[in-house]
N, C-alpha and C. Protein backbone atom coordinates (compact mmCIF):
# COMPACT_ATOMS: atom_id res chain seq x y z
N UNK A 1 -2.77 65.02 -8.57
CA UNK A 1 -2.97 63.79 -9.31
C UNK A 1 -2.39 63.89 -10.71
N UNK A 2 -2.79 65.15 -11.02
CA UNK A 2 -2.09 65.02 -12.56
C UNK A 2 -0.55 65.17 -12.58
N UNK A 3 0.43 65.10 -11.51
CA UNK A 3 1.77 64.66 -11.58
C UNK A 3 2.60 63.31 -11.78
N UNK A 4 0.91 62.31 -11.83
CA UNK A 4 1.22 61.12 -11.19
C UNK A 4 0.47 60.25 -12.66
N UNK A 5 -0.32 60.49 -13.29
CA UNK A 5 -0.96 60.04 -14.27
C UNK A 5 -1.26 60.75 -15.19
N UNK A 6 -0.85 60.49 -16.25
CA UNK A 6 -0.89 61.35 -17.53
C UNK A 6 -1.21 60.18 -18.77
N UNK A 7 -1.58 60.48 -19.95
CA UNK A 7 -1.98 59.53 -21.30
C UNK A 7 -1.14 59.78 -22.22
N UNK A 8 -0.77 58.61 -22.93
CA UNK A 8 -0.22 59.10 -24.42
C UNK A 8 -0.85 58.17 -25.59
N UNK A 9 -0.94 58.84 -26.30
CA UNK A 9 -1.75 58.14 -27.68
C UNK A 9 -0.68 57.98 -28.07
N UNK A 10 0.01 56.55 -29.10
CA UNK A 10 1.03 56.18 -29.56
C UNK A 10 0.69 55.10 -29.73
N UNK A 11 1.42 54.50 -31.22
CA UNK A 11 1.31 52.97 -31.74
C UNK A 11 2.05 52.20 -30.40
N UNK A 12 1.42 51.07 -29.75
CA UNK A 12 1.92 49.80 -29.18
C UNK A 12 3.46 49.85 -29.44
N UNK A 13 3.61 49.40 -30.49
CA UNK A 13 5.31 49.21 -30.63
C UNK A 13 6.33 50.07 -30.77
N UNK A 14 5.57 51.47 -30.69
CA UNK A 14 6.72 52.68 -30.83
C UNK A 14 5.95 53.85 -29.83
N UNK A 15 6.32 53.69 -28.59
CA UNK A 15 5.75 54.74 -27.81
C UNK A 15 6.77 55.69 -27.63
N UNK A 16 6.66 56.99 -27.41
CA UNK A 16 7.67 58.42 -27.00
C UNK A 16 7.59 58.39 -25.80
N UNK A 17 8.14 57.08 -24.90
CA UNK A 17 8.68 57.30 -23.54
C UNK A 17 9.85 56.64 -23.73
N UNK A 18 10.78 57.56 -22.64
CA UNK A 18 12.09 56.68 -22.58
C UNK A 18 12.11 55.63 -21.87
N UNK A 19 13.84 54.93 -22.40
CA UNK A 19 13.96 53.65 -21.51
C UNK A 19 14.05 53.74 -20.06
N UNK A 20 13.37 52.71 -19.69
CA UNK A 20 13.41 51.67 -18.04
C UNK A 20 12.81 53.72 -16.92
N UNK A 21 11.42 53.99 -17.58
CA UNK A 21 11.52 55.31 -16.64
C UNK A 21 9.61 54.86 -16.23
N UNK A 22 9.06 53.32 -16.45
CA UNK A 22 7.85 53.06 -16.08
C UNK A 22 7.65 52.22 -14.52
N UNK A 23 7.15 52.57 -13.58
CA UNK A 23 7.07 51.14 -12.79
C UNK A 23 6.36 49.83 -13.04
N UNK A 24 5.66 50.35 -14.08
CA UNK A 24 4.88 48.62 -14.98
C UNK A 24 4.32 49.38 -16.14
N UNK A 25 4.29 48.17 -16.63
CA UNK A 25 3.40 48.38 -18.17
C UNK A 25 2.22 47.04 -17.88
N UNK A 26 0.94 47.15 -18.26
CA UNK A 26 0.02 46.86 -18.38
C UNK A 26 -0.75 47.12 -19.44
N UNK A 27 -1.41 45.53 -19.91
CA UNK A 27 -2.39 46.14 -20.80
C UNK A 27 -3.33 44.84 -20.90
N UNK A 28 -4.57 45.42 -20.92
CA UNK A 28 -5.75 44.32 -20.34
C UNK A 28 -6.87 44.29 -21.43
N UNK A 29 -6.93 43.34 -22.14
CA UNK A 29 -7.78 42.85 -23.55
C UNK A 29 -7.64 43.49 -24.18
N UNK A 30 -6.37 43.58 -24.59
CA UNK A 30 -5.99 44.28 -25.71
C UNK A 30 -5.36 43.23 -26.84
N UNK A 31 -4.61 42.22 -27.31
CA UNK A 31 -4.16 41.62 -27.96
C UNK A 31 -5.05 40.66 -28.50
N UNK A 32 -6.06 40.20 -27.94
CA UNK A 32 -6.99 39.88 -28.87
C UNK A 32 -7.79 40.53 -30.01
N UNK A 33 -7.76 41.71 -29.58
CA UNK A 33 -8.56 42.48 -30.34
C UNK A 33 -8.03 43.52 -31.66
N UNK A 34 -6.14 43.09 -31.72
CA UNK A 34 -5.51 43.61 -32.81
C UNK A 34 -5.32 42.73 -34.01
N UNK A 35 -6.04 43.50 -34.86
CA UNK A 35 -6.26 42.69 -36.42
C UNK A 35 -5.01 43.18 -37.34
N UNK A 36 -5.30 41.67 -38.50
CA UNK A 36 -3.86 41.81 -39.40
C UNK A 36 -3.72 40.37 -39.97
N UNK A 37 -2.74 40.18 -40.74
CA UNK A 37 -3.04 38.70 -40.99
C UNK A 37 -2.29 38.13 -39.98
N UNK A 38 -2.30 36.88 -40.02
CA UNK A 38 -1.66 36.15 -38.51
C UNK A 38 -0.37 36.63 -38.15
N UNK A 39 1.09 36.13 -39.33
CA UNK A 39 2.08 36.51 -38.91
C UNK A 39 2.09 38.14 -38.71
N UNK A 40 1.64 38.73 -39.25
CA UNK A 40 1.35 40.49 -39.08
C UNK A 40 1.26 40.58 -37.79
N UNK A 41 0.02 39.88 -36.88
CA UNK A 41 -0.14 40.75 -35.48
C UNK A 41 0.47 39.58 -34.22
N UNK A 42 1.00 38.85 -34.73
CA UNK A 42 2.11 37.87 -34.09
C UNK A 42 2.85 39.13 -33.52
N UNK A 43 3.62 39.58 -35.38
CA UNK A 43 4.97 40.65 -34.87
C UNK A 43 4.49 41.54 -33.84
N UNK A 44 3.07 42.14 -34.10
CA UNK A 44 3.07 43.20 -33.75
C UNK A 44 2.58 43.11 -31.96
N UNK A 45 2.49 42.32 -31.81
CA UNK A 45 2.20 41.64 -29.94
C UNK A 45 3.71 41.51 -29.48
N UNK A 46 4.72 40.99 -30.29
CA UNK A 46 5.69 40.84 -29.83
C UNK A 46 6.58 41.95 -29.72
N UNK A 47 6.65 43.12 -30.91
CA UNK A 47 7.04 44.16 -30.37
C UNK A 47 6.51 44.90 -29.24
N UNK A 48 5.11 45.13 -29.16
CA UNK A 48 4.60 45.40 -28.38
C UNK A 48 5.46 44.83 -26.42
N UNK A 49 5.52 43.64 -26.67
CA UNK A 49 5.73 43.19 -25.33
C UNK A 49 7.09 43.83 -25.14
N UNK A 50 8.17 43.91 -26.45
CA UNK A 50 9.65 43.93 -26.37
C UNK A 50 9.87 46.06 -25.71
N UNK A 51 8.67 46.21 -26.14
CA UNK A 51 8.42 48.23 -26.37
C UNK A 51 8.12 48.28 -24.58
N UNK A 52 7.24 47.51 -24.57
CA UNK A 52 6.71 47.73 -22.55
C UNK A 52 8.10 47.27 -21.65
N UNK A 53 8.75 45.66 -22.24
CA UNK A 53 9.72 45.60 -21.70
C UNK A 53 10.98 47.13 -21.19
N UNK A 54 11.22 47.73 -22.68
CA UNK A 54 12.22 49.04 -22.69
C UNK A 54 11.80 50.11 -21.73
N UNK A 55 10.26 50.10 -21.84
CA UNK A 55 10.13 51.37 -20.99
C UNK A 55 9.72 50.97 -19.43
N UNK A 56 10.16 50.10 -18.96
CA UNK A 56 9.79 49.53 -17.26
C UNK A 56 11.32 49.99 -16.83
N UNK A 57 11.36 50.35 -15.76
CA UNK A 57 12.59 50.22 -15.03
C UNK A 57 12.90 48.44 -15.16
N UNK A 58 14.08 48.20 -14.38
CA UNK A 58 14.67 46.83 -14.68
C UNK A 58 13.77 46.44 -13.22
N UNK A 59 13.97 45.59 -12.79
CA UNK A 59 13.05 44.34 -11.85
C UNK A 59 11.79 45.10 -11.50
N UNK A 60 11.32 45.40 -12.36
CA UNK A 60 9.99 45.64 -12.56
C UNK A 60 9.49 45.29 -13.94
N UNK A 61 7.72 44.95 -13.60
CA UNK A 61 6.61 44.50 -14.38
C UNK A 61 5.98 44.55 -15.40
N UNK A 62 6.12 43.49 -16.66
CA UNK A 62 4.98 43.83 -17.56
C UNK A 62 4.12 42.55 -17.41
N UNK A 63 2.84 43.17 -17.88
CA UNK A 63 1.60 42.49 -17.37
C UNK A 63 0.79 42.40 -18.27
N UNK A 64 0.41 41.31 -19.02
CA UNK A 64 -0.55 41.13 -19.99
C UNK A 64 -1.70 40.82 -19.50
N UNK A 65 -2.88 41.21 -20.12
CA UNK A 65 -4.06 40.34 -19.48
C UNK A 65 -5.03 40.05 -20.94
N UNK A 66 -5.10 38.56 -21.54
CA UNK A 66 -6.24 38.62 -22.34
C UNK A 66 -7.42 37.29 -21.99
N UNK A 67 -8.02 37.51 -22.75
CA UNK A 67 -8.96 35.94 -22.94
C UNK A 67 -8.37 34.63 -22.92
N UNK A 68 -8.53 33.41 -22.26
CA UNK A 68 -8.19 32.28 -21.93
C UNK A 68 -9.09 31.82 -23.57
N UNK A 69 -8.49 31.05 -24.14
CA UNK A 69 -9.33 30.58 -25.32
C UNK A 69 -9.52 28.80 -25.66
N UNK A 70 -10.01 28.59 -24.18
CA UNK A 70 -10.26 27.03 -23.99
C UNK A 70 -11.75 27.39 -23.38
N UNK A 71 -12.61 27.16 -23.64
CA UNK A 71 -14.14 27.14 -22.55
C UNK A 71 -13.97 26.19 -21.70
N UNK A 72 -14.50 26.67 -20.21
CA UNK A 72 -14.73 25.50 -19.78
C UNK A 72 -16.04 25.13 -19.60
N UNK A 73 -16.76 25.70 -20.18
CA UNK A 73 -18.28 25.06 -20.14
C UNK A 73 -19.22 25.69 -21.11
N UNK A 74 -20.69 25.37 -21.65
CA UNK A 74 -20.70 25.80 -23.15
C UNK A 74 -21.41 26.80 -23.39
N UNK A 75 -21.45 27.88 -22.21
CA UNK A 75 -21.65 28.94 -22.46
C UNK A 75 -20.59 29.56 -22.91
N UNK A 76 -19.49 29.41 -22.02
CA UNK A 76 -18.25 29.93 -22.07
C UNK A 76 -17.81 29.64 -24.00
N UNK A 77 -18.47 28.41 -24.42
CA UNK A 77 -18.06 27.83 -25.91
C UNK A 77 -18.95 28.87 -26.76
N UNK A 78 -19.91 28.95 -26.55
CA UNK A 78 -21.06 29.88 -26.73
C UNK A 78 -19.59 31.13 -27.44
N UNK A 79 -19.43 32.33 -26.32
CA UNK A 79 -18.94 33.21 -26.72
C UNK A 79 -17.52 32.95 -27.59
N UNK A 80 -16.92 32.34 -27.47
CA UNK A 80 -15.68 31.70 -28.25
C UNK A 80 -16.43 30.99 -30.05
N UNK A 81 -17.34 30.62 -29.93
CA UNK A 81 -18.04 30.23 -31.63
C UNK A 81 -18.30 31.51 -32.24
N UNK A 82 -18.95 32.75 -31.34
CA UNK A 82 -18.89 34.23 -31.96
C UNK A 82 -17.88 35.06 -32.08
N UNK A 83 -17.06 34.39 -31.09
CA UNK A 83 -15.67 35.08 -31.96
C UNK A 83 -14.80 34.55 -32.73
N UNK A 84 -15.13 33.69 -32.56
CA UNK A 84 -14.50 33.09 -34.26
C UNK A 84 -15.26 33.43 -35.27
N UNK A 85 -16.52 33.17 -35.13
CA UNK A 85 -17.21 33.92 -36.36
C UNK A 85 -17.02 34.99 -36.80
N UNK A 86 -17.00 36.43 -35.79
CA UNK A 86 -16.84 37.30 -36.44
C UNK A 86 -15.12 37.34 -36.89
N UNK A 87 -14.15 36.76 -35.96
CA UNK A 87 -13.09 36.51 -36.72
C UNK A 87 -13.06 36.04 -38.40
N UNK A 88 -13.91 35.00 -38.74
CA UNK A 88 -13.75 34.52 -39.74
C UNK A 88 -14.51 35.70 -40.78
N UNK A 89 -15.64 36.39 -40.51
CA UNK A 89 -16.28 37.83 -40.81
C UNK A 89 -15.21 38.68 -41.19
N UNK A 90 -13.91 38.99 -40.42
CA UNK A 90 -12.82 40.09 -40.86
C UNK A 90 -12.21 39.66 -42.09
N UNK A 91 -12.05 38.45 -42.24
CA UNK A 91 -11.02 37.78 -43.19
C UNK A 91 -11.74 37.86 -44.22
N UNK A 92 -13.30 37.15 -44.07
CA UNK A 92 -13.93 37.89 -45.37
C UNK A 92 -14.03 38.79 -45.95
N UNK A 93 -14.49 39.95 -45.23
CA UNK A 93 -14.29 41.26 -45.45
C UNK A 93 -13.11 41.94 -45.73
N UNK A 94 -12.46 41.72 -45.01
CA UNK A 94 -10.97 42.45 -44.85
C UNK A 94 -9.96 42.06 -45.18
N UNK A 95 -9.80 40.33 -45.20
CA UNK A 95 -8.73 39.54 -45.21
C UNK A 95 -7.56 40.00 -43.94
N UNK A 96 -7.89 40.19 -43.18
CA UNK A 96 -7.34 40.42 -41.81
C UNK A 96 -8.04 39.93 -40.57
N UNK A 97 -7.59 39.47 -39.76
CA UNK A 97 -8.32 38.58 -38.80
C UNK A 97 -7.75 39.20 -36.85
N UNK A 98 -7.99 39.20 -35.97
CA UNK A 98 -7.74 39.32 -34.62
C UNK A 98 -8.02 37.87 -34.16
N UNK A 99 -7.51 37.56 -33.31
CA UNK A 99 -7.37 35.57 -32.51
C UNK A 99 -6.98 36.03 -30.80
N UNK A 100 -7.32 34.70 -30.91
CA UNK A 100 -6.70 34.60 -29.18
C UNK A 100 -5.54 34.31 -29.05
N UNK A 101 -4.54 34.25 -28.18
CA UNK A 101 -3.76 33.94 -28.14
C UNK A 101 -3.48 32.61 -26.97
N UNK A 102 -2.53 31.34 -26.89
CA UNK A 102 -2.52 30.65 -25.78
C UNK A 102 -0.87 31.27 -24.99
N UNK A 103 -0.72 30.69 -23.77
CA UNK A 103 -0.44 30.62 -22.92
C UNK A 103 1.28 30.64 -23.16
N UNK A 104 1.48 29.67 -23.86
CA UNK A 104 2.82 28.89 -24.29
C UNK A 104 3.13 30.03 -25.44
N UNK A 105 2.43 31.15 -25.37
CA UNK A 105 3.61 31.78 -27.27
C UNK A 105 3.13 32.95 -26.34
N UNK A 106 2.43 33.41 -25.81
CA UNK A 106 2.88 34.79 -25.06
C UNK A 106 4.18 34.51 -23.59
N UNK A 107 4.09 33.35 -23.42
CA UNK A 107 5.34 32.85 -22.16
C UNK A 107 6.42 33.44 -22.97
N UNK A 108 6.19 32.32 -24.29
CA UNK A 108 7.56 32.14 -25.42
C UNK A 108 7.84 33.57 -25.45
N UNK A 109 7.20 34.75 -25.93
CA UNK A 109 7.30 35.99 -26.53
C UNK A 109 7.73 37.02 -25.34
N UNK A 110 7.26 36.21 -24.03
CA UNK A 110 8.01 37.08 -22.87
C UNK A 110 9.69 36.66 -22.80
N UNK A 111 10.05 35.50 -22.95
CA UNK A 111 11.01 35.45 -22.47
C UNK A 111 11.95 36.03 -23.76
N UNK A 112 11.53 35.75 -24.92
CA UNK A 112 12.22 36.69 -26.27
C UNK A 112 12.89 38.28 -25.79
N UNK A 113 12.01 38.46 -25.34
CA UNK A 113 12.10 40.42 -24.79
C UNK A 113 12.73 40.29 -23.98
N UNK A 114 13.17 39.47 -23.00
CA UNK A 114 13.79 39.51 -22.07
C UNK A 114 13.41 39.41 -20.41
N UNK A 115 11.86 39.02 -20.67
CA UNK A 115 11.67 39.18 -19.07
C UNK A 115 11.81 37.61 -18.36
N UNK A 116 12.18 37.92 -17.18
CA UNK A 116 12.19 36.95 -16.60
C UNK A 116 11.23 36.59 -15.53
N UNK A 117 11.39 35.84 -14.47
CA UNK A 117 10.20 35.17 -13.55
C UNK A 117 8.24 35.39 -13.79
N UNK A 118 8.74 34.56 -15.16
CA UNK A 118 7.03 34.77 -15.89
C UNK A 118 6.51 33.98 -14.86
N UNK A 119 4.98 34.37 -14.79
CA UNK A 119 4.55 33.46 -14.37
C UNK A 119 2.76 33.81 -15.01
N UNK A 120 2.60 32.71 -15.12
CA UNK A 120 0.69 32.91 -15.59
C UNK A 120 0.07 32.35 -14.63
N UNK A 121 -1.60 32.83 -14.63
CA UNK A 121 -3.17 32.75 -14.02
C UNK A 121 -3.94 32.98 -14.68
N UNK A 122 -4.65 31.77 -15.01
CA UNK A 122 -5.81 31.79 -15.30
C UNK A 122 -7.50 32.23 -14.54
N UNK A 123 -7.83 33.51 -14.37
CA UNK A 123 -9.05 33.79 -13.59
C UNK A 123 -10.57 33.30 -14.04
N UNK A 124 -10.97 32.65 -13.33
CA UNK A 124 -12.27 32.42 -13.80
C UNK A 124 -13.55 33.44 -13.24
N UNK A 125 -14.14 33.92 -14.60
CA UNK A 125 -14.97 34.84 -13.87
C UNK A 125 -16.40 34.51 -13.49
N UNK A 126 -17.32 33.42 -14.26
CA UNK A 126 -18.62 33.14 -13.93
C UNK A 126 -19.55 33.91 -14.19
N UNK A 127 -19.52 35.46 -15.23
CA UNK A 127 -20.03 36.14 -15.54
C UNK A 127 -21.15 36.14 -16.91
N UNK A 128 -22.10 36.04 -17.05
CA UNK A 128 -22.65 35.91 -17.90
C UNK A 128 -22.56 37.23 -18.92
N UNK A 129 -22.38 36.69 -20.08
CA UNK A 129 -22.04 37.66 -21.34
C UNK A 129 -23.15 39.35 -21.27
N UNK A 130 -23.26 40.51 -21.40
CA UNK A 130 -23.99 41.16 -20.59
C UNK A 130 -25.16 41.60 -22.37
N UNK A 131 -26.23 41.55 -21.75
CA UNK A 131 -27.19 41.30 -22.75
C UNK A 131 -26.91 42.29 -23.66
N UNK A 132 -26.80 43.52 -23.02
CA UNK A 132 -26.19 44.97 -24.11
C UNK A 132 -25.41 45.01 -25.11
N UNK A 133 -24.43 44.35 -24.48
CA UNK A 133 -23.53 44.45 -25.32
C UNK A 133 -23.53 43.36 -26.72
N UNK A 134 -24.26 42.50 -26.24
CA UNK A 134 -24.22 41.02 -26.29
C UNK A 134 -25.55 41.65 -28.30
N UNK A 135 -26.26 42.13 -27.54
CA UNK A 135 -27.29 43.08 -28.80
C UNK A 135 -26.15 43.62 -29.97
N UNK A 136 -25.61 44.73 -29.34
CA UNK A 136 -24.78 45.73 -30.25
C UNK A 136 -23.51 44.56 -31.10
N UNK A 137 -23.31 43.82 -30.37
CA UNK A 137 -22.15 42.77 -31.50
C UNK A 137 -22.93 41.69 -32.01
N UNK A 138 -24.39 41.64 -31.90
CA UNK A 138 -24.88 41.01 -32.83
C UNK A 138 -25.31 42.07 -33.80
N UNK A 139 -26.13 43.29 -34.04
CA UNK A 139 -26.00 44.36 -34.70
C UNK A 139 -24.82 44.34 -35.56
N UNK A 140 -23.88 44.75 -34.88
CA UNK A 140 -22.88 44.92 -35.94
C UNK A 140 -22.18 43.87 -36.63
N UNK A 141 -22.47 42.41 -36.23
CA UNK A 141 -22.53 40.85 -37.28
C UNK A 141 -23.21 41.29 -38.23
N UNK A 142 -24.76 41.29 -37.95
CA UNK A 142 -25.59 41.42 -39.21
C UNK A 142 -25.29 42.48 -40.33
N UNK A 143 -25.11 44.15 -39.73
CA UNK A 143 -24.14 44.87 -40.77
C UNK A 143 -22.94 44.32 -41.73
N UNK A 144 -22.26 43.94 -40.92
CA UNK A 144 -21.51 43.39 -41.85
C UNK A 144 -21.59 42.00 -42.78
N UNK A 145 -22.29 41.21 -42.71
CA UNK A 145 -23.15 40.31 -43.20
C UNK A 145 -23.76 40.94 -44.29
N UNK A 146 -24.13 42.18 -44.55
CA UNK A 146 -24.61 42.79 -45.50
C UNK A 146 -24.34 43.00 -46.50
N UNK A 147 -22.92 42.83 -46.31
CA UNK A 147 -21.35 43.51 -47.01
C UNK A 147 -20.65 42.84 -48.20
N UNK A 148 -21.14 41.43 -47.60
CA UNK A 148 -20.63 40.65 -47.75
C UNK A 148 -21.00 40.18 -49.51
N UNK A 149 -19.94 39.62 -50.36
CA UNK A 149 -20.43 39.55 -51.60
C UNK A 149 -19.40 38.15 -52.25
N UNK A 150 -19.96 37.66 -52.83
CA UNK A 150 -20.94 37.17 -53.67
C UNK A 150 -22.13 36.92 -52.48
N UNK A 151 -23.30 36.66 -52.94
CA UNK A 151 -24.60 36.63 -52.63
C UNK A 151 -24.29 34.81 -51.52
N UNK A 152 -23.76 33.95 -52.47
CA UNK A 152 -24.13 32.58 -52.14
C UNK A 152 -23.38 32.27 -50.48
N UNK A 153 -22.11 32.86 -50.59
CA UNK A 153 -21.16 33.34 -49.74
C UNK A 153 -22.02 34.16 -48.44
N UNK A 154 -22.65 35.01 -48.53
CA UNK A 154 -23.16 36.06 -47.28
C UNK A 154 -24.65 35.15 -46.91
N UNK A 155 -25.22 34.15 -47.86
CA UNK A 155 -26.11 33.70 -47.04
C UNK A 155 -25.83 32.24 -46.70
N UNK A 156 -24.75 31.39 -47.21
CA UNK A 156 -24.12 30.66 -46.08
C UNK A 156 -23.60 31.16 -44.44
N UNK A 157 -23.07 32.67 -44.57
CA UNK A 157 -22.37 32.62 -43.22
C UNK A 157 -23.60 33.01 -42.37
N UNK A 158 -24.91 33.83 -43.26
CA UNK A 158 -25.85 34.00 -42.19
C UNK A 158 -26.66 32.72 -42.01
N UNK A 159 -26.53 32.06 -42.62
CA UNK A 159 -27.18 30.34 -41.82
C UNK A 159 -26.31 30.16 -40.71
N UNK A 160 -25.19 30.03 -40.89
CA UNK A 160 -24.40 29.93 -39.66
C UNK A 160 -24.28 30.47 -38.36
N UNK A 161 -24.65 31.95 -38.86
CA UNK A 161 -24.67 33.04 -37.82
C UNK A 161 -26.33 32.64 -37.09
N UNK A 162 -27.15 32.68 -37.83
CA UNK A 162 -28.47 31.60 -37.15
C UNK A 162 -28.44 31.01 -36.07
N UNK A 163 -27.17 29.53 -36.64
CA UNK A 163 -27.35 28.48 -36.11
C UNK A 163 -26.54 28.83 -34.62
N UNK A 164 -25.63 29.96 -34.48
CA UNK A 164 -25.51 30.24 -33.44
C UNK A 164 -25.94 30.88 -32.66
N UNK A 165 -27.13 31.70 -33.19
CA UNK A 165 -28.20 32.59 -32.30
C UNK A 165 -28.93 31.00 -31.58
N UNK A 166 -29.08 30.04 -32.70
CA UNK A 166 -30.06 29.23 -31.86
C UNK A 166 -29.26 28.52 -30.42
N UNK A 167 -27.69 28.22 -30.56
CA UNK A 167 -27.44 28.03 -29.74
C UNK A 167 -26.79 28.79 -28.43
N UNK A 168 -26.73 30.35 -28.58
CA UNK A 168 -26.66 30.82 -27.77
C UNK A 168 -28.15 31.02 -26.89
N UNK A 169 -29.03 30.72 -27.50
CA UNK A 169 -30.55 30.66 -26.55
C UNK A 169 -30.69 29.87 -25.73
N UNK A 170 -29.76 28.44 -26.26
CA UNK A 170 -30.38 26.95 -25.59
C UNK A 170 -28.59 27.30 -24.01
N UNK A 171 -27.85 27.51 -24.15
CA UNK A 171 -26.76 27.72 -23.43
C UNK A 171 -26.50 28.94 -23.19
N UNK A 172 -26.95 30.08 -23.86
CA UNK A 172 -26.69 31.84 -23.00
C UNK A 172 -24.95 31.61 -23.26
N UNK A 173 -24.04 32.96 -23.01
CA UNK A 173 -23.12 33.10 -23.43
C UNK A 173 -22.29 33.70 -22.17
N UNK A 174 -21.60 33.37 -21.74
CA UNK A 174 -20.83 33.87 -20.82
C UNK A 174 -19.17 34.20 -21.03
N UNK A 175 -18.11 35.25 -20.17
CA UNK A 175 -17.08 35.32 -20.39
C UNK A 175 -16.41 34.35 -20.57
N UNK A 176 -14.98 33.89 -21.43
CA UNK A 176 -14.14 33.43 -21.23
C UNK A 176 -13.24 33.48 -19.88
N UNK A 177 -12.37 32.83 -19.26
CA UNK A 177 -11.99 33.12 -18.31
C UNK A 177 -10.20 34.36 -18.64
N UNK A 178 -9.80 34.97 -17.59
CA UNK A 178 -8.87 35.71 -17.98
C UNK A 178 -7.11 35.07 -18.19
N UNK A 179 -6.24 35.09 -18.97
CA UNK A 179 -5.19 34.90 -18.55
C UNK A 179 -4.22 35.82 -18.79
N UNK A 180 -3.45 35.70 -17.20
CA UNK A 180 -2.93 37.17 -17.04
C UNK A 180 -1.05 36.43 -17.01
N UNK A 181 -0.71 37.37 -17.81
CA UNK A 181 0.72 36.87 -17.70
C UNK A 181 1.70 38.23 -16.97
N UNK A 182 2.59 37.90 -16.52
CA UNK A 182 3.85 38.85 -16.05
C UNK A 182 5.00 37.92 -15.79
N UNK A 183 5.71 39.25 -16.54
CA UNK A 183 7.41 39.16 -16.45
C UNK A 183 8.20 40.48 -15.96
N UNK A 184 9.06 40.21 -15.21
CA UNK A 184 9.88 40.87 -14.52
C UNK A 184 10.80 41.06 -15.33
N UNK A 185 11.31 42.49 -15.57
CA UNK A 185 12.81 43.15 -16.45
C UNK A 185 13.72 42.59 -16.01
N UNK A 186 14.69 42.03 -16.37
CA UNK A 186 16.04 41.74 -15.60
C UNK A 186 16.84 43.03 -15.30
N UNK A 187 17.40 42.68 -14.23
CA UNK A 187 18.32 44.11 -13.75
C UNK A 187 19.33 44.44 -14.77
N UNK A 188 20.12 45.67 -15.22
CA UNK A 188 21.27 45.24 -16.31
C UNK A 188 22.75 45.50 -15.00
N UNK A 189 22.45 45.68 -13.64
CA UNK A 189 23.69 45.55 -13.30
C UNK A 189 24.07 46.93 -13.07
N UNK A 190 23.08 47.86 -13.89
CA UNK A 190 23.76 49.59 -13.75
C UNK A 190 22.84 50.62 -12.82
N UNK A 191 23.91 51.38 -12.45
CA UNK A 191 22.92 52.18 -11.59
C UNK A 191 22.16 53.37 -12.02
């Protein structure tokens, strides 16, 4: 097995594998969750896609998979109001933010790199948000809520943060649904 699967730690956009020597590149909730200011992690998704493109052999696969960021129902809205919140939480803190991305600018950003026969799916999962976890990222809201300064500033956003505990009680919070994109390398013709 270990001839066949191996790891490398390496930035997204600059990995130490050579060109066209992968049978796919994959990567699954990952681009939501890279912070920066907007145009910052724009670039850095798009190199990213252009870096997986180089290292696939040619008519073969790269495969995105993140969060669909439309609810379709208000649980599903439920978890999408907490991540914007804590989105809007980074910018305070950090002035750097992580987002969702839609459909139409990761297509756009595939065909930039070069892949061709994109095609997207949207999966719906029906999963309710899992209470554990659901604890520990409210935990770590309130930490950082702590942080937060001027005074008038950190107890506006915790009214807010409230007002969404109250409505994640009355609606519970469930996944977003998935959208998975792939594009195929174009061949270059060489053997």
């Amino acid at each position: 097995m270990s001839d066949i699967i191996s790891f490398v730690l390496a930035d997204l956009r600059y990995t130490p594998i050579r060109d066209c020597c992968l049978d796919a590149a994959v990567s699954l909730d990952t681009v939501q969750n890279i912070q920066g200011n907007g145009l910052y992690v724009e670039k850095i998704i798009k190199d990213y896609i252009k870096e997986s493109t180089r290292i696939v052999k040619p008519a073969r696969k790269v495969v995105l998979g993140t969060r669909y960021p439309v609810p379709r129902n208000k649980a599903q809205g439920v978890f999408m109001e907490f991540r914007l919140f804590k989105s809007k939480l980074e910018y305070v803190l950090w002035e750097t933010q992580s987002r969702y991305h839609f459909e139409y600018e990761l297509i756009s950003w595939f065909k930039k790199s070069g892949l061709r026969k994109i095609e997207a799916e949207i999966i719906e999962h029906n999963i309710p948000y899992p209470t554990d976890v659901r604890i520990h990222a409210n935990n770590r809201i309130n930490s950082r809520l702590k942080q937060i300064e001027p005074y008038a500033t950190r107890v506006k956003l915790e009214d807010e943060f409230h007002k969404l505990l109250e409505t994640l009680d009355k609606y519970g919070e469930e996944w977003l649904p998935t959208l998975i994109i792939d594009g195929t390398k174009v061949t270059t013709g060489k053997k």
